[in-house]
C-alpha atoms as a PDB file:
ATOM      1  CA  UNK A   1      18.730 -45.580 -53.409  1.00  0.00           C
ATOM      2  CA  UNK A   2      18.565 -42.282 -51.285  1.00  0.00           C
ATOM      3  CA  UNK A   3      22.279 -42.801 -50.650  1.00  0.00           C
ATOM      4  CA  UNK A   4      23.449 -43.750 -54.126  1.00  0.00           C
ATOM      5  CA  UNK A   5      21.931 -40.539 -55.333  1.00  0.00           C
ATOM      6  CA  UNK A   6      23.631 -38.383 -52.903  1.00  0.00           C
ATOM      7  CA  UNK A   7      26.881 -39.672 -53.798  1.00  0.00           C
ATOM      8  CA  UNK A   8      26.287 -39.147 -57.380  1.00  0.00           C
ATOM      9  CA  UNK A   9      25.290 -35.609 -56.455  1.00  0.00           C
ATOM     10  CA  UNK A  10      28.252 -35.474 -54.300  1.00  0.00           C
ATOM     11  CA  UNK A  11      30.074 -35.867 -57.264  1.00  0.00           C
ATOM     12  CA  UNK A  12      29.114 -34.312 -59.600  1.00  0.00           C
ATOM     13  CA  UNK A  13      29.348 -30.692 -57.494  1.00  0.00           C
ATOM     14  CA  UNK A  14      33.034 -32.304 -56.434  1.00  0.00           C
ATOM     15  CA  UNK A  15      33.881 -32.522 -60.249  1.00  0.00           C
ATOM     16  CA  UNK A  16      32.001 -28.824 -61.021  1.00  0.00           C
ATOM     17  CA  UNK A  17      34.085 -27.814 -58.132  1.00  0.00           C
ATOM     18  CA  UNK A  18      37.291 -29.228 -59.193  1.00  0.00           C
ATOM     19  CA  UNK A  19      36.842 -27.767 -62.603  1.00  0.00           C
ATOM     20  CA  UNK A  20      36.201 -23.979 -61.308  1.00  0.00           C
ATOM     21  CA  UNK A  21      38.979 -24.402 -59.764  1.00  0.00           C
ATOM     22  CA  UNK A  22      41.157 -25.695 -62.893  1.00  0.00           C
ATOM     23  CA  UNK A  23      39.809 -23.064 -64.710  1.00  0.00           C
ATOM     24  CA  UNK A  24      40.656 -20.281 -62.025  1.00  0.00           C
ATOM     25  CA  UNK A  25      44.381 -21.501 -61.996  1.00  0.00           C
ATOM     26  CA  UNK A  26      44.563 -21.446 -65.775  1.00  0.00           C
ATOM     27  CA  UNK A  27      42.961 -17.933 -66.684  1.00  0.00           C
ATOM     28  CA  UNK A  28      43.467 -16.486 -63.360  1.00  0.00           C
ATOM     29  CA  UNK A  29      47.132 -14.959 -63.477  1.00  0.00           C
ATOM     30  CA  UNK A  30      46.379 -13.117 -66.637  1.00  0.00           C
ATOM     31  CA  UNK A  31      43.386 -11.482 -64.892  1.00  0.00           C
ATOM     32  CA  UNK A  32      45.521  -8.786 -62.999  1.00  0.00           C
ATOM     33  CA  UNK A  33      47.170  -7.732 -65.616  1.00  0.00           C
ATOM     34  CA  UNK A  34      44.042  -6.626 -67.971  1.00  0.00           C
ATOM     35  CA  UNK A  35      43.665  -3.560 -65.784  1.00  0.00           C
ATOM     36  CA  UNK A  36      47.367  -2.682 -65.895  1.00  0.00           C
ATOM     37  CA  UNK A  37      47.337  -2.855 -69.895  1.00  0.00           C
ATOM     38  CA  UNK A  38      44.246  -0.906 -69.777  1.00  0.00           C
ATOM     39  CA  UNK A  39      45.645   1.866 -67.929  1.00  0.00           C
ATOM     40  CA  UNK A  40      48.643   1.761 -70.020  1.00  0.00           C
ATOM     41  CA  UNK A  41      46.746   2.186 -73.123  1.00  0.00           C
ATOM     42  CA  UNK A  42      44.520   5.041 -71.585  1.00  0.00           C
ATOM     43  CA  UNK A  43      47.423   7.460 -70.163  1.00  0.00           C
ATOM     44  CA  UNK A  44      50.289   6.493 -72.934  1.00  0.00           C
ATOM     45  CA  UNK A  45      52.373   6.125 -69.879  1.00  0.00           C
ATOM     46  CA  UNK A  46      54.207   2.846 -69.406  1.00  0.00           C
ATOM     47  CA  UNK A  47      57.019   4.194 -66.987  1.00  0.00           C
ATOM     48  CA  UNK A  48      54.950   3.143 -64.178  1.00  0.00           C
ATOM     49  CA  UNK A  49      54.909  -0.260 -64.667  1.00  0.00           C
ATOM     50  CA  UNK A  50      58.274  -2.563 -64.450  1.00  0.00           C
ATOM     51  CA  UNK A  51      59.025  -4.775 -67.591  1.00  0.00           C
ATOM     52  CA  UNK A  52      60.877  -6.591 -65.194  1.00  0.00           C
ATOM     53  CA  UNK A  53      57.825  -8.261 -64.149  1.00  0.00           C
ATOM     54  CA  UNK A  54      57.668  -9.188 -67.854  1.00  0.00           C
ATOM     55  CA  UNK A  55      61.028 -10.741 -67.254  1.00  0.00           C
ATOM     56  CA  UNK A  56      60.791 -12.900 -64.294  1.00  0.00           C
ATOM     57  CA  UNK A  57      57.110 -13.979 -65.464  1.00  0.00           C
ATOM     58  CA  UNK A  58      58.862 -15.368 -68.317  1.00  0.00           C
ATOM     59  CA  UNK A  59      61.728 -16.883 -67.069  1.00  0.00           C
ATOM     60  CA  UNK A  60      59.347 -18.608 -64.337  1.00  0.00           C
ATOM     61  CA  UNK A  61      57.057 -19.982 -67.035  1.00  0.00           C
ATOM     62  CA  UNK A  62      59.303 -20.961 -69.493  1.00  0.00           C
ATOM     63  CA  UNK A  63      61.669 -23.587 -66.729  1.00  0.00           C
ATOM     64  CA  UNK A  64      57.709 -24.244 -65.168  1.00  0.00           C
ATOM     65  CA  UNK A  65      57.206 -25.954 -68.848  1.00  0.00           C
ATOM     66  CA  UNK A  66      60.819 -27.233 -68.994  1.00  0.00           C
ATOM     67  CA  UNK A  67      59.993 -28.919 -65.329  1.00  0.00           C
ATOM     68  CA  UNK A  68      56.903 -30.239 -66.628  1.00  0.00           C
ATOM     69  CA  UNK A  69      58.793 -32.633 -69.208  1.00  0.00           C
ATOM     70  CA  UNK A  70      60.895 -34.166 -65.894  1.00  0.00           C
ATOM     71  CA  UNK A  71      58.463 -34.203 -63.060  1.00  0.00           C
ATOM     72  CA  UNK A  72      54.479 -34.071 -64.738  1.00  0.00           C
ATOM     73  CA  UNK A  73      52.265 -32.020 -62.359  1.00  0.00           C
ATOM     74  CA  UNK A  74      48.745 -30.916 -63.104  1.00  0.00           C
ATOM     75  CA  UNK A  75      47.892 -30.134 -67.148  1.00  0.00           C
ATOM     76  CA  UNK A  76      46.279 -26.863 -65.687  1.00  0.00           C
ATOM     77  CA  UNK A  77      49.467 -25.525 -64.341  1.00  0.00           C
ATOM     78  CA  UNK A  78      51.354 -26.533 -67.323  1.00  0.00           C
ATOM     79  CA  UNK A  79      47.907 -24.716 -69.452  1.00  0.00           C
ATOM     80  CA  UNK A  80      48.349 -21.396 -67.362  1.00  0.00           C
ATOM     81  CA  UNK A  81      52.053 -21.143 -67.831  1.00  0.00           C
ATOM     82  CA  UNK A  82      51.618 -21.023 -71.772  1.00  0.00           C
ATOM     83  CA  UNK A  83      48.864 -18.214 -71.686  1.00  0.00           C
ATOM     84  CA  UNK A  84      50.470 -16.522 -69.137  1.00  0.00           C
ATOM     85  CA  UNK A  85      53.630 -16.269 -71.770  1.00  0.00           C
ATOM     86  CA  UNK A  86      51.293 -14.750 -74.192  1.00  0.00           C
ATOM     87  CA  UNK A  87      49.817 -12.270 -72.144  1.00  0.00           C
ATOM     88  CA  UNK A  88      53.784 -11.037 -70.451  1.00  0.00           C
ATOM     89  CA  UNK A  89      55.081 -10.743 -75.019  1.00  0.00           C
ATOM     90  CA  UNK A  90      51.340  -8.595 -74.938  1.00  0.00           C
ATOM     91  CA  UNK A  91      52.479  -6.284 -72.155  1.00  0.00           C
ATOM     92  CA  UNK A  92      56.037  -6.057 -73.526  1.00  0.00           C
ATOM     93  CA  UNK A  93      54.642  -5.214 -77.021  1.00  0.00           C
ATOM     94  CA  UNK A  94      52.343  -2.662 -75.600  1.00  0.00           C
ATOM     95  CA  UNK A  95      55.034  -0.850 -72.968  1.00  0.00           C
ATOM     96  CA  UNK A  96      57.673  -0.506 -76.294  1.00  0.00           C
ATOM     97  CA  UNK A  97      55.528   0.734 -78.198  1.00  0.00           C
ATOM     98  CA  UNK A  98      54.336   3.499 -75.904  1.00  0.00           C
ATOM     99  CA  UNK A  99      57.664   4.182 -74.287  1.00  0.00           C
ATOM    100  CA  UNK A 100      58.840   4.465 -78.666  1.00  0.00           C
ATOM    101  CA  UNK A 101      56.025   6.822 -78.854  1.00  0.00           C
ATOM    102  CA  UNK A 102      56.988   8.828 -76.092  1.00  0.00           C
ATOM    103  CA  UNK A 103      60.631   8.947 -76.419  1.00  0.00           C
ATOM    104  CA  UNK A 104      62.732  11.694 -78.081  1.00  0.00           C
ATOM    105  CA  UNK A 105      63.262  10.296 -82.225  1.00  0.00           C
ATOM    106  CA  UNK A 106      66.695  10.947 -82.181  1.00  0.00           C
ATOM    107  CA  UNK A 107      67.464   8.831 -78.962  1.00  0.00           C
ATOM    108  CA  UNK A 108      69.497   6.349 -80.385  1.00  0.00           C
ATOM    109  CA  UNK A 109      67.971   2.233 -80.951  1.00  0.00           C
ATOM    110  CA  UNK A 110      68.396   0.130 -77.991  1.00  0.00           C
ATOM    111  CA  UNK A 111      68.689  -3.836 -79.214  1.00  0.00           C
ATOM    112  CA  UNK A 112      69.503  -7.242 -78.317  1.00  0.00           C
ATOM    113  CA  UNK A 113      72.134  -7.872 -80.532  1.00  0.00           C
ATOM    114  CA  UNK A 114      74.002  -4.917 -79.382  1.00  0.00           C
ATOM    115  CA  UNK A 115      74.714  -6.996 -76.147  1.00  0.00           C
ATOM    116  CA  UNK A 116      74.891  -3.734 -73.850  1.00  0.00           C
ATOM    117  CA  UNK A 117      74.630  -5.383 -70.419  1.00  0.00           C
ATOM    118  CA  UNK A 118      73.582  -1.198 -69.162  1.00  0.00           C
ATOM    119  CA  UNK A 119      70.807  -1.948 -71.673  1.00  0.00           C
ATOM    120  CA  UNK A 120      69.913  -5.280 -70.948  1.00  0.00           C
ATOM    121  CA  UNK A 121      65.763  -5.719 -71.026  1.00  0.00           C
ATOM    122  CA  UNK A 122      65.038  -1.887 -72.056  1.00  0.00           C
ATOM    123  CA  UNK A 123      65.571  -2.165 -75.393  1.00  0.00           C
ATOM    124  CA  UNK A 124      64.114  -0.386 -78.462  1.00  0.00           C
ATOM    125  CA  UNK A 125      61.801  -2.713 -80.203  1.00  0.00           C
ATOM    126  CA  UNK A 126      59.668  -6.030 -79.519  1.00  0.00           C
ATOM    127  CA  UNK A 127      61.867  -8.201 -81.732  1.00  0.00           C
ATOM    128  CA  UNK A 128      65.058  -7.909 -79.387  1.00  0.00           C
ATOM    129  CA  UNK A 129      62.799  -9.618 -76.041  1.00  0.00           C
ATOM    130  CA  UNK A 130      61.388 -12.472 -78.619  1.00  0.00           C
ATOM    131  CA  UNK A 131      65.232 -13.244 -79.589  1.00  0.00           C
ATOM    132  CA  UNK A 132      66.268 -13.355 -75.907  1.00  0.00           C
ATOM    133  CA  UNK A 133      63.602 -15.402 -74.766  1.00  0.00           C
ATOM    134  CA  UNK A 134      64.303 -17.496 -77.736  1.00  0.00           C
ATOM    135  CA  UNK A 135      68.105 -18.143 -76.893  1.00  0.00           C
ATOM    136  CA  UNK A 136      67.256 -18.475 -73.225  1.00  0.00           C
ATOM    137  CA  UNK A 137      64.641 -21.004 -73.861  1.00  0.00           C
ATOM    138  CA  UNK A 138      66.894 -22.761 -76.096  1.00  0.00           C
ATOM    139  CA  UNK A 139      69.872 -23.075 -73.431  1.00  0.00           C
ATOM    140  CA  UNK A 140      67.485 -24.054 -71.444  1.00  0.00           C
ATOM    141  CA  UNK A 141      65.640 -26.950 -72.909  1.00  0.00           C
ATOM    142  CA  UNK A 142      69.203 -27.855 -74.250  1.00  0.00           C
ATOM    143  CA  UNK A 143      70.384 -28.184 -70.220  1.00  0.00           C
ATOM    144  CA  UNK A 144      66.883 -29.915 -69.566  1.00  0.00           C
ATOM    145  CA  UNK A 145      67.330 -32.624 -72.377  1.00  0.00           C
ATOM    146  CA  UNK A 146      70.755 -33.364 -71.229  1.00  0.00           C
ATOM    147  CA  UNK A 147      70.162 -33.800 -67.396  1.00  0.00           C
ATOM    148  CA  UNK A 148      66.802 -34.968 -67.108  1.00  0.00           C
ATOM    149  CA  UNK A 149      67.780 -38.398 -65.549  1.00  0.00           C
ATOM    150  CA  UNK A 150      69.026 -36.267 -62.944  1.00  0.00           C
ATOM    151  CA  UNK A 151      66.358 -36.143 -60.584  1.00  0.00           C
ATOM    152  CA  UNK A 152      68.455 -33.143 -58.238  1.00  0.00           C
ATOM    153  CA  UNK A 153      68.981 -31.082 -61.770  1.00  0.00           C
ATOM    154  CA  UNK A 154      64.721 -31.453 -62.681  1.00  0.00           C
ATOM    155  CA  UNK A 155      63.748 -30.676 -58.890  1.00  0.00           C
ATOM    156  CA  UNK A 156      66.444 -27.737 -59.075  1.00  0.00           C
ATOM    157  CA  UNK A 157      64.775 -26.542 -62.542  1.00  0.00           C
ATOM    158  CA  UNK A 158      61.006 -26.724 -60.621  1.00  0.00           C
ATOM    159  CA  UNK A 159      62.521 -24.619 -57.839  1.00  0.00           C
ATOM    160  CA  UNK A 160      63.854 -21.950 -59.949  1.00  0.00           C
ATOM    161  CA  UNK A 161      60.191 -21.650 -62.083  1.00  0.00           C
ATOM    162  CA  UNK A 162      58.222 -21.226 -59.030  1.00  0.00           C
ATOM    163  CA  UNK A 163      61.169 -18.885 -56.735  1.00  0.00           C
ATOM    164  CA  UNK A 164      61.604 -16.827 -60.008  1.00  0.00           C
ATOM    165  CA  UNK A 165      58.011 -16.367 -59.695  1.00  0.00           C
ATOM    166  CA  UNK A 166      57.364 -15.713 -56.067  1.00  0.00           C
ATOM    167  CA  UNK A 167      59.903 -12.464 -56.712  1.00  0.00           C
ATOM    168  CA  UNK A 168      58.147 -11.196 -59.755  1.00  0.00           C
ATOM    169  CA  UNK A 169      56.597  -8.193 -57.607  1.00  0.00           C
ATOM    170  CA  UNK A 170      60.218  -7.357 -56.407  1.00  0.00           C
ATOM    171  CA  UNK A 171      61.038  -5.286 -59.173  1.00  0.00           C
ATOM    172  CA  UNK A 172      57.509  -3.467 -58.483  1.00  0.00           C
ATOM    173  CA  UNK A 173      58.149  -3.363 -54.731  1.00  0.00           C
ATOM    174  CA  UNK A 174      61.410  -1.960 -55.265  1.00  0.00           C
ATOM    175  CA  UNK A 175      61.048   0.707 -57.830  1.00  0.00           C
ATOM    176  CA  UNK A 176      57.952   2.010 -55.630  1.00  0.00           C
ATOM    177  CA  UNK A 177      60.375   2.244 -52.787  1.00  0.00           C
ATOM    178  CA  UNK A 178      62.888   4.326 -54.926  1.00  0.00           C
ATOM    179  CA  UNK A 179      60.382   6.823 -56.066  1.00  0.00           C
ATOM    180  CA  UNK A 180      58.455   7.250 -52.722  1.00  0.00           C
ATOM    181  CA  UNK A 181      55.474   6.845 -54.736  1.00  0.00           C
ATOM    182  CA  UNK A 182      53.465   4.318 -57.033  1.00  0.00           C
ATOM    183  CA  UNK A 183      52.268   6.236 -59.699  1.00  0.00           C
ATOM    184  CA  UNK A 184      51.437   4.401 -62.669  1.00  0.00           C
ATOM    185  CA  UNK A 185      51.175   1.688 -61.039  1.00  0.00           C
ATOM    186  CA  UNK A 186      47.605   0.176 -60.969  1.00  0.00           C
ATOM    187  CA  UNK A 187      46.387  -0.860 -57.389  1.00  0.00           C
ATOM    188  CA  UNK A 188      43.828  -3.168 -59.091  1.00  0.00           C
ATOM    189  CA  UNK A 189      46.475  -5.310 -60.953  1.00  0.00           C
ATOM    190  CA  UNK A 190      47.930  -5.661 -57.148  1.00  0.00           C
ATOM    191  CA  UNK A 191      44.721  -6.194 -55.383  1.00  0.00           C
ATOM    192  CA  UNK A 192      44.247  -8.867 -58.222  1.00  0.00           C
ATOM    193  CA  UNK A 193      47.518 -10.409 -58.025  1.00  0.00           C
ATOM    194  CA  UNK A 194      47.043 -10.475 -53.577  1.00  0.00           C
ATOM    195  CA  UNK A 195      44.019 -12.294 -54.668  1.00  0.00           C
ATOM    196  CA  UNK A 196      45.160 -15.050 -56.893  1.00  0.00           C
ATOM    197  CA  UNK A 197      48.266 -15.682 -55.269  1.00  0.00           C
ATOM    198  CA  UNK A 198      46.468 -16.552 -52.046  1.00  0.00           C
ATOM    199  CA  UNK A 199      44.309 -18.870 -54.170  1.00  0.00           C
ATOM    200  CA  UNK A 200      47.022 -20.488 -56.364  1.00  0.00           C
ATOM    201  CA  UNK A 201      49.065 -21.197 -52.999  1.00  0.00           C
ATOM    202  CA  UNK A 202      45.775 -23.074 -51.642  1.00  0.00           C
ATOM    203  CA  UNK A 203      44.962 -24.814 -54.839  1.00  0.00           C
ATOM    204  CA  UNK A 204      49.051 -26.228 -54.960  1.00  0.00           C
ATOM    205  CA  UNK A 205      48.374 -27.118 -51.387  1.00  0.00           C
ATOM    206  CA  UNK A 206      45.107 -28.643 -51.446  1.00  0.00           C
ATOM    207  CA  UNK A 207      46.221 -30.589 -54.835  1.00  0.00           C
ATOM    208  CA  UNK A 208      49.043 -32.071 -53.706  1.00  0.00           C
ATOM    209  CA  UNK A 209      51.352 -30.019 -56.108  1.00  0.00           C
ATOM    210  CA  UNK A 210      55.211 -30.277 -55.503  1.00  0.00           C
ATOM    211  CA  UNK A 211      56.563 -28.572 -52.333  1.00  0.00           C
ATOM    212  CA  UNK A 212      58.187 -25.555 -54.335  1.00  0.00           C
ATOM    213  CA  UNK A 213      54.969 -24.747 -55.931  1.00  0.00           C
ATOM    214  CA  UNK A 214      53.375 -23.844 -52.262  1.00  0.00           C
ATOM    215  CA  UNK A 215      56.408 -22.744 -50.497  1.00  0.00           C
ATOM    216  CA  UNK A 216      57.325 -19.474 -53.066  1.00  0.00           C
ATOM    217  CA  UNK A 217      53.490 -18.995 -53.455  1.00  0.00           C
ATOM    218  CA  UNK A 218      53.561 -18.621 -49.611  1.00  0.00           C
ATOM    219  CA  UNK A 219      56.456 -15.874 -50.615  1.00  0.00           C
ATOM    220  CA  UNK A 220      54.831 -14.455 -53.536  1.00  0.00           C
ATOM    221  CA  UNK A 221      51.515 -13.755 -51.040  1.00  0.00           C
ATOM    222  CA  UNK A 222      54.283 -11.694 -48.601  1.00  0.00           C
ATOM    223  CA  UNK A 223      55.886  -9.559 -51.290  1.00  0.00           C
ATOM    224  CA  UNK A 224      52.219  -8.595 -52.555  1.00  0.00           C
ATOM    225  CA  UNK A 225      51.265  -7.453 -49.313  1.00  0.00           C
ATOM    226  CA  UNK A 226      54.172  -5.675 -48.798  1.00  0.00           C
ATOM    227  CA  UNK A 227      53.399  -3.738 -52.016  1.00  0.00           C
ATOM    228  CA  UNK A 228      50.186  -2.799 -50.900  1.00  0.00           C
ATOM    229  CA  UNK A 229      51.744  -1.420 -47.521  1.00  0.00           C
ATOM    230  CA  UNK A 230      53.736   0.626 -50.174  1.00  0.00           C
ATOM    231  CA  UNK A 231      50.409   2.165 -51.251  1.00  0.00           C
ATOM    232  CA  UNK A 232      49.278   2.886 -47.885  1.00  0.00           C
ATOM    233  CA  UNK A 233      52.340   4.502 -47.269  1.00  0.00           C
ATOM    234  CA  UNK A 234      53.033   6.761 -50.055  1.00  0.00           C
ATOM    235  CA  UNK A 235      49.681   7.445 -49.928  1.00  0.00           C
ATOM    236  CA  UNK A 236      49.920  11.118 -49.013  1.00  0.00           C
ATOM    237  CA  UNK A 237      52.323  11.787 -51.712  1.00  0.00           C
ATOM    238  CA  UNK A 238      51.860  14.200 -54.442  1.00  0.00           C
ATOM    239  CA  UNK A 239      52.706  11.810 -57.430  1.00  0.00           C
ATOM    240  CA  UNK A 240      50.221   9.633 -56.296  1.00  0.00           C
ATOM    241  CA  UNK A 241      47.193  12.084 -57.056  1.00  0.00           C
ATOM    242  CA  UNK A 242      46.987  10.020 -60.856  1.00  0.00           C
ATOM    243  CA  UNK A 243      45.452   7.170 -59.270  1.00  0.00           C
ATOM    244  CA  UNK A 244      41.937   9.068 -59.500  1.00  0.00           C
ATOM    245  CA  UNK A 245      39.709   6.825 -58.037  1.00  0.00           C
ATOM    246  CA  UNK A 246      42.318   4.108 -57.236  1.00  0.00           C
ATOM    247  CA  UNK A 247      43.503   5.804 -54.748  1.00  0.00           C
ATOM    248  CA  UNK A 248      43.414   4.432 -50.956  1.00  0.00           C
ATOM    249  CA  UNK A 249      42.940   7.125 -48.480  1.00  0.00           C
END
């Protein structure tokens, strides 16, 4: 009876366990990005943040999803990829709005439909990065639903989600590089995104998730180290001093 009992137990902290862990993975990326919008919102600065990030957050998500319909993975990857959409249109919403406020009114409207490639994703209003999304994700799903027998085209698609991913901080790492400096750019959203990325590359490896899923977290764990070197390393710089108490010393 003793034994019977402790298996049930056994269980039942497995499935608590299991769950935690489900729910991490599913409200966990947005996490890092709540004191980056924050920030935004308090300083009416948005220069110091990339919507670039926006960009390859999207992109990743939206073929994740697309990947999903040829090769089903976990529903809590597929869950996270959805609200982690909503929360990249949120930050894109908010940096337009304040970079509108802050610009010049006679600097002339930046949109989609102008097709400037100079001004490709720094455009002039929200609408113009919901209609490229929306053709993207169209040409997209159109490819998926036309090759998804093709088992090299689906495994090509879940490569491209997850790599896209893993080189989201790029455009971070390498506009901090350019400047000498990361001002505006909150150290908790990195510490945060160090944090989860370690965790979501030992949750796809401990749950069995396909190969590409822990391979570019492995590289996504890299570049946000390498980001916090950055900090370390500009750290004396005079830009810097808006960090307040962010600030490593």
């Amino acid at each position: 009876m003793d034994w019977v009992i402790s298996d049930e137990l056994s269980l039942t902290v497995g499935q608590v366990v299991g769950w935690g862990s489900a729910g991490a993975m599913i409200i966990g990326g947005v996490i890092p990005y709540i004191p980056q919008y924050r920030q935004i919102k308090k300083t009416k600065d948005a220069e110091g943040f990339s919507l670039l990030v926006c960009l390859a957050l999207l992109i990743a998500n939206t073929l994740r999803v697309l990947f999903w319909f040829g090769k089903h993975f976990e529903y809590p990857l597929l869950m996270q990829s959805i609200i982690m959409t909503a929360t990249m249109f949120a930050m894109i919403h908010l940096c337009v709005r304040t970079r509108n406020k802050n610009e010049l009114q006679q600097a002339r409207r930046r949109i989609f439909t102008d097709f400037d490639a100079k001004n490709f994703w720094n455009w002039s209003d929200f609408q113009s990065y919901l209609d490229c999304m929306l053709v993207f994700t169209i040409i997209a799903s159109l490819l998926m639903y036309l090759f998804i027998e093709y088992i090299i085209f689906v495994e090509l698609i879940g490569f491209l989600a997850v790599f896209t991913e893993a080189m989201l901080g790029m455009p971070q790492l390498i506009k901090n590089y350019r400047s000498r400096s990361t001002e505006g750019m909150s150290l908790s959203m990195v510490v945060l995104w160090t944090c989860g990325d370690i965790f979501k590359t030992l949750y796809f490896i401990l749950r069995d998730a396909p190969m590409q899923f822990w391979v570019c977290g492995s590289l996504q764990v890299t570049i946000d180290m390498l980001i916090l070197l950055q900090v370390y390393i500009y750290r004396g710089n005079s830009n810097n001093n808006r960090f307040g108490p962010h600030r490593i010393d």
